[in-house]
C-alpha atoms as a PDB file:
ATOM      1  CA  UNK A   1     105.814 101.204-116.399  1.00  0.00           C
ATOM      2  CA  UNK A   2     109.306  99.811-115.911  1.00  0.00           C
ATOM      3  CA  UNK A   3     111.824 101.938-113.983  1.00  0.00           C
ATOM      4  CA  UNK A   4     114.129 103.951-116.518  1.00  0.00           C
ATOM      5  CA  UNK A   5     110.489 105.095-118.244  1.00  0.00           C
ATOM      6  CA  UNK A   6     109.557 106.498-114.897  1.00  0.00           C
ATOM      7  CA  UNK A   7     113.419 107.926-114.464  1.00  0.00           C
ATOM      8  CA  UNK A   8     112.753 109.589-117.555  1.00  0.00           C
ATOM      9  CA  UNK A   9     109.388 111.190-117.051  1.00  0.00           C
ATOM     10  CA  UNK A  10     110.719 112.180-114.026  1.00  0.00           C
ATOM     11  CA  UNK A  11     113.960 113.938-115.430  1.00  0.00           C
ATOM     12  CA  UNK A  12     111.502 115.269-118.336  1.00  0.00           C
ATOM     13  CA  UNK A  13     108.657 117.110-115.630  1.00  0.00           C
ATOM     14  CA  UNK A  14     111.819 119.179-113.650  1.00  0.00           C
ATOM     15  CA  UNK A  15     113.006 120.626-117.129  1.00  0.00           C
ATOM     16  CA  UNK A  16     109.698 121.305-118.687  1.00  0.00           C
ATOM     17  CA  UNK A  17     109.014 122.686-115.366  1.00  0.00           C
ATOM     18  CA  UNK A  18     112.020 125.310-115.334  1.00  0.00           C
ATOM     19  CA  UNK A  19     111.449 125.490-118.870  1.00  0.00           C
ATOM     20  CA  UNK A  20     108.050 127.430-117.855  1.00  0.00           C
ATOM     21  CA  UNK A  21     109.797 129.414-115.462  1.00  0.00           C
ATOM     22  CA  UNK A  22     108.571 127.108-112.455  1.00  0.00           C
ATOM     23  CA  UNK A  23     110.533 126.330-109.549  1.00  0.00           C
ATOM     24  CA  UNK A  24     110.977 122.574-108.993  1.00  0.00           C
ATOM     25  CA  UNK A  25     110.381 122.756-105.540  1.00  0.00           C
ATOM     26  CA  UNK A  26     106.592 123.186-106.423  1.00  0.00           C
ATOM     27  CA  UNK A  27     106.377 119.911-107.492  1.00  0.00           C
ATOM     28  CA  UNK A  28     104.819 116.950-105.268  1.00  0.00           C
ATOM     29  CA  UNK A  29     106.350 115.240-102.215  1.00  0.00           C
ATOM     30  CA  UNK A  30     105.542 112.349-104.188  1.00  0.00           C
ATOM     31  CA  UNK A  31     107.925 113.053-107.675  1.00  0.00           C
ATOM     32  CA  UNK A  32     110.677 114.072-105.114  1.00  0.00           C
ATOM     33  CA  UNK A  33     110.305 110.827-103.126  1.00  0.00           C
ATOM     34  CA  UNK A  34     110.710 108.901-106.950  1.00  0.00           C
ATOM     35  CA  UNK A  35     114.161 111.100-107.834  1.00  0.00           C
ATOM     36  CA  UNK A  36     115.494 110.121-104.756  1.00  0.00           C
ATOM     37  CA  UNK A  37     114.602 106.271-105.344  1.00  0.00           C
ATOM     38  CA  UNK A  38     115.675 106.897-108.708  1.00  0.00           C
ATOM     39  CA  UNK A  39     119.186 107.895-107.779  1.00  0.00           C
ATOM     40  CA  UNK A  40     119.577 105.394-104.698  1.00  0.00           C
ATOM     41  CA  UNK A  41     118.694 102.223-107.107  1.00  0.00           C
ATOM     42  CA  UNK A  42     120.328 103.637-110.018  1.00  0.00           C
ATOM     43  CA  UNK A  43     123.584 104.006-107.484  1.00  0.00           C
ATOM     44  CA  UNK A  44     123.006  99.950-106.027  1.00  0.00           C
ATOM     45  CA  UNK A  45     122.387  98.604-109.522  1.00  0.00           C
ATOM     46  CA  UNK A  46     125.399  95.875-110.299  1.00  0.00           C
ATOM     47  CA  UNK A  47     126.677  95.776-113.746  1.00  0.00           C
ATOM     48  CA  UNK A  48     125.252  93.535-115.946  1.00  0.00           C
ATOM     49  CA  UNK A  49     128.073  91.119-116.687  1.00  0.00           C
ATOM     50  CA  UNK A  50     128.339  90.122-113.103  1.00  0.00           C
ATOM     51  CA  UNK A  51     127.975  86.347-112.810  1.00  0.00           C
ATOM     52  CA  UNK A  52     125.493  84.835-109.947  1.00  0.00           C
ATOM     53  CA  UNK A  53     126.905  82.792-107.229  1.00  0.00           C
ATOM     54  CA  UNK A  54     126.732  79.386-107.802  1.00  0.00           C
ATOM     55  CA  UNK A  55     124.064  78.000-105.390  1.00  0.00           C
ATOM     56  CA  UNK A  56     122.837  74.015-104.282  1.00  0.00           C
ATOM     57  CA  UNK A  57     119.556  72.216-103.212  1.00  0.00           C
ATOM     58  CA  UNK A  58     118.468  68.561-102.778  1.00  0.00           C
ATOM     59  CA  UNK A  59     116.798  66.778-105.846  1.00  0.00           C
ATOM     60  CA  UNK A  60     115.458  63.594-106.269  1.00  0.00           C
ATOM     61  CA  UNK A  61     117.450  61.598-109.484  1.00  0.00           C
ATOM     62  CA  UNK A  62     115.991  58.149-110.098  1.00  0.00           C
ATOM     63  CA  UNK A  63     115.807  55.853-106.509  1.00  0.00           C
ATOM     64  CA  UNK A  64     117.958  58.043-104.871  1.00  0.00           C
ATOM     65  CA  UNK A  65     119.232  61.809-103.783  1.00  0.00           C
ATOM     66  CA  UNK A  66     121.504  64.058-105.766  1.00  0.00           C
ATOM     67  CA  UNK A  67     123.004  67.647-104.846  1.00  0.00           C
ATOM     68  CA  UNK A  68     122.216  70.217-107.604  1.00  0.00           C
ATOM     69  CA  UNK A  69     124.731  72.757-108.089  1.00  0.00           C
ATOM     70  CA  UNK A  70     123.978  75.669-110.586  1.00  0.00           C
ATOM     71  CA  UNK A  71     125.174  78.858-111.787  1.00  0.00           C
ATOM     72  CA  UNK A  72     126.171  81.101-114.934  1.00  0.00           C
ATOM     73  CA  UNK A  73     129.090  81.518-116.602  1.00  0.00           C
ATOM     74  CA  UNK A  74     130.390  84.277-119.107  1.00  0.00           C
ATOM     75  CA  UNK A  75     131.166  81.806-121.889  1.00  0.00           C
ATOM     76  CA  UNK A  76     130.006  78.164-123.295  1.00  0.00           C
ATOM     77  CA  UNK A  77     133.979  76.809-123.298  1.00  0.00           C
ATOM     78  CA  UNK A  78     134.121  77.650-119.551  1.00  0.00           C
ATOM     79  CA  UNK A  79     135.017  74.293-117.868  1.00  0.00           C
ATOM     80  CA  UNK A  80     133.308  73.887-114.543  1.00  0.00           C
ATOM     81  CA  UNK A  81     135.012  72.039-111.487  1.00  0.00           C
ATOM     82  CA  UNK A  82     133.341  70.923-108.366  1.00  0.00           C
ATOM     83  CA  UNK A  83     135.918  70.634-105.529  1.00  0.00           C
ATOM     84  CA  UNK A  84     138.732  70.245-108.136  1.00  0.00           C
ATOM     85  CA  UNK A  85     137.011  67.940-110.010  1.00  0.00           C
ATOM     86  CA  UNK A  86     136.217  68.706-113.763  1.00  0.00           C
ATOM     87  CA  UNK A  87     132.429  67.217-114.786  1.00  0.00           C
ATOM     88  CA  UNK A  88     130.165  68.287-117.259  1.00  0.00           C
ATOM     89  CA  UNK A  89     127.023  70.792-116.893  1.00  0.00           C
ATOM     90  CA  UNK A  90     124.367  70.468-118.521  1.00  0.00           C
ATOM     91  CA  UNK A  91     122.771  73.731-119.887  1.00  0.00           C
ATOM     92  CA  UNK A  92     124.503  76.966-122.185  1.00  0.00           C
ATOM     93  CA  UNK A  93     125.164  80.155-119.711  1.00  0.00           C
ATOM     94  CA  UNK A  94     123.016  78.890-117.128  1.00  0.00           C
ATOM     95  CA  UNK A  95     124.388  75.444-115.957  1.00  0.00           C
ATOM     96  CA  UNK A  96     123.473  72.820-113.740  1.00  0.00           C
ATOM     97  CA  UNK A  97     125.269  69.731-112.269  1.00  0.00           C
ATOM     98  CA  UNK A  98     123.997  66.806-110.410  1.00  0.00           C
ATOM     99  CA  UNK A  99     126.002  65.213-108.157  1.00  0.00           C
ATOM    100  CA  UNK A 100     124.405  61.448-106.394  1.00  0.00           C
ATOM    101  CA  UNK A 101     125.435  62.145-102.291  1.00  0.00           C
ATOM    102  CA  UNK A 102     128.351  59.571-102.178  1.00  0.00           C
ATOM    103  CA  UNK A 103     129.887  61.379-104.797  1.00  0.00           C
ATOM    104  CA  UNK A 104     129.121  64.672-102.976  1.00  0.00           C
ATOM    105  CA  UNK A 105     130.482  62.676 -99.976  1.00  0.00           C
ATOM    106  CA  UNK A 106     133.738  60.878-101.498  1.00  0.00           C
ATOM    107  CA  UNK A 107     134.874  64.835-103.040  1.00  0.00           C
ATOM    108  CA  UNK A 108     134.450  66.530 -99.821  1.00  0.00           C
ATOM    109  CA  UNK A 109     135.868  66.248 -96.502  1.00  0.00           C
ATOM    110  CA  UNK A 110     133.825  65.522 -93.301  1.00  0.00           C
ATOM    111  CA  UNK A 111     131.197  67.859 -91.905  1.00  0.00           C
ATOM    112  CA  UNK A 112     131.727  70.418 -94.922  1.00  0.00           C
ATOM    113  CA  UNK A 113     129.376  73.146 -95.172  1.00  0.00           C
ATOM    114  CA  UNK A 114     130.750  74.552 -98.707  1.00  0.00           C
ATOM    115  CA  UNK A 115     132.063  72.862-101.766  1.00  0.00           C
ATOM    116  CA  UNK A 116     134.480  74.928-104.362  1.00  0.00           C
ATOM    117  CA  UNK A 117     133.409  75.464-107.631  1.00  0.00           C
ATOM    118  CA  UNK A 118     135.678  77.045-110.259  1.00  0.00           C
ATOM    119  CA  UNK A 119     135.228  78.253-113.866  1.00  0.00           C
ATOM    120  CA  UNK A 120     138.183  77.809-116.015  1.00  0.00           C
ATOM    121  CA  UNK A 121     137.540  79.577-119.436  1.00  0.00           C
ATOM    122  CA  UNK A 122     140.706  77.876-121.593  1.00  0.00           C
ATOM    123  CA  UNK A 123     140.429  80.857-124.401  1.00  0.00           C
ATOM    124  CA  UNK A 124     140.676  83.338-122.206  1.00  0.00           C
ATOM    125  CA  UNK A 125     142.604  81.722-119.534  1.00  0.00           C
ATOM    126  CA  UNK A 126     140.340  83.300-117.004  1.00  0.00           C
ATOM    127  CA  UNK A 127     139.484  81.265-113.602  1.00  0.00           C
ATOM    128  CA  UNK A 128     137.169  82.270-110.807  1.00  0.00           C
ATOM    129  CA  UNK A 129     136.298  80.144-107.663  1.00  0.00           C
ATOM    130  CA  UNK A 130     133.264  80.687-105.479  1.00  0.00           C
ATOM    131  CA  UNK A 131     132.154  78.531-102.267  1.00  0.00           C
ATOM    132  CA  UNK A 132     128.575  76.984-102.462  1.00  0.00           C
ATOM    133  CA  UNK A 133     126.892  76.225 -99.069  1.00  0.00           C
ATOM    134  CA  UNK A 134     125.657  73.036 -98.787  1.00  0.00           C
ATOM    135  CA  UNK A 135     122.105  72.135 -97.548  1.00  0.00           C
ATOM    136  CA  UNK A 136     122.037  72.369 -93.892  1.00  0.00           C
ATOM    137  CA  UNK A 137     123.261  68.707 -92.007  1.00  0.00           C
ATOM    138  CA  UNK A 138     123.930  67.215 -95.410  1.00  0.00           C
ATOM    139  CA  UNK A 139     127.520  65.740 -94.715  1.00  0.00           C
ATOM    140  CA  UNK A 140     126.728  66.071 -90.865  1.00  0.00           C
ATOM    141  CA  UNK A 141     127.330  62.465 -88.807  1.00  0.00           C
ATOM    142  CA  UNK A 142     124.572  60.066 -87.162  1.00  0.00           C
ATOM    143  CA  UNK A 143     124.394  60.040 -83.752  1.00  0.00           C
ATOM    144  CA  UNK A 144     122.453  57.306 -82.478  1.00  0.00           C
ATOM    145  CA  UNK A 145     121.203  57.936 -79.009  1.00  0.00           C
ATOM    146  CA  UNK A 146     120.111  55.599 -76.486  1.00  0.00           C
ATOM    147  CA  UNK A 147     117.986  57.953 -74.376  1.00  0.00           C
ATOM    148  CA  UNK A 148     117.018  61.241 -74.783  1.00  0.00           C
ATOM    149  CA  UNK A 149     115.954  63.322 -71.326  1.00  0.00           C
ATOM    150  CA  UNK A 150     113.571  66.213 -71.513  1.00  0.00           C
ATOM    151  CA  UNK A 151     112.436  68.382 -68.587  1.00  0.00           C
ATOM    152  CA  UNK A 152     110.646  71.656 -68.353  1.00  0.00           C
ATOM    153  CA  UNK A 153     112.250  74.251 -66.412  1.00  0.00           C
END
């Protein structure tokens, strides 16, 4: 039974209950438990308009490694931008972009941990940036080492 029905027969129980002259308080530990969790998730629930945060992950793409970057948007004109950089997403409200690593590595500076991706929507004239974390070590350096020492305490 999804949540609102069990908000409902919740909501229903305490007035049919008072309705028969009852007190509510009779009722079990367990439907008071469920009106609480109804009214502490009903209280965190985010509204349904709000976008996701863009997010990455390694794919493969042919011979070689690309950077996915995907997220939502409110409308099909929005134009997306990686690091300032306008390139086109595949995919309607839910959107994807694949990026090969020297592109990822040419757009960004050195060592970056986040790359900015905007939303422009030209209609509305409504932009909104958001920072997507790169895959740990992905623009990191190579540091070739020569000898490595390990001892135990």
């Amino acid at each position: 039974m999804p949540f609102m029905d069990y908000a409902q027969t919740f909501f229903r129980r305490i007035t049919s209950a008072n309705a028969k002259g009852r007190h509510p308080s009779r009722m079990s530990l367990r439907q008071l438990a469920l009106a609480a969790a109804t009214t502490v998730l009903g209280s965190l629930a985010s509204p349904a308009s709000a976008a996701e945060e863009p997010r990455a992950k390694l794919v493969n793409c042919g011979a070689e490694s690309c950077l996915r970057i995907a997220g939502t948007r409110e409308s099909l004109s929005s134009v997306v931008a990686i690091n300032g950089h306008v390139v086109p997403a595949e995919g309607r409200r839910s959107w994807k972009i694949d990026l090969p690593i020297e592109m990822v590595r040419e757009w960004s500076a050195p060592h970056a941990r986040t790359m900015e991706v905007s939303l422009h929507d030209p209609a509305t004239q409504r932009a909104t940036k958001a920072e997507v974390d790169l895959p740990i070590g992905l623009l990191g350096g190579v540091t070739d080492l020569a000898m490595l020492l390990v001892s135990s305490g």
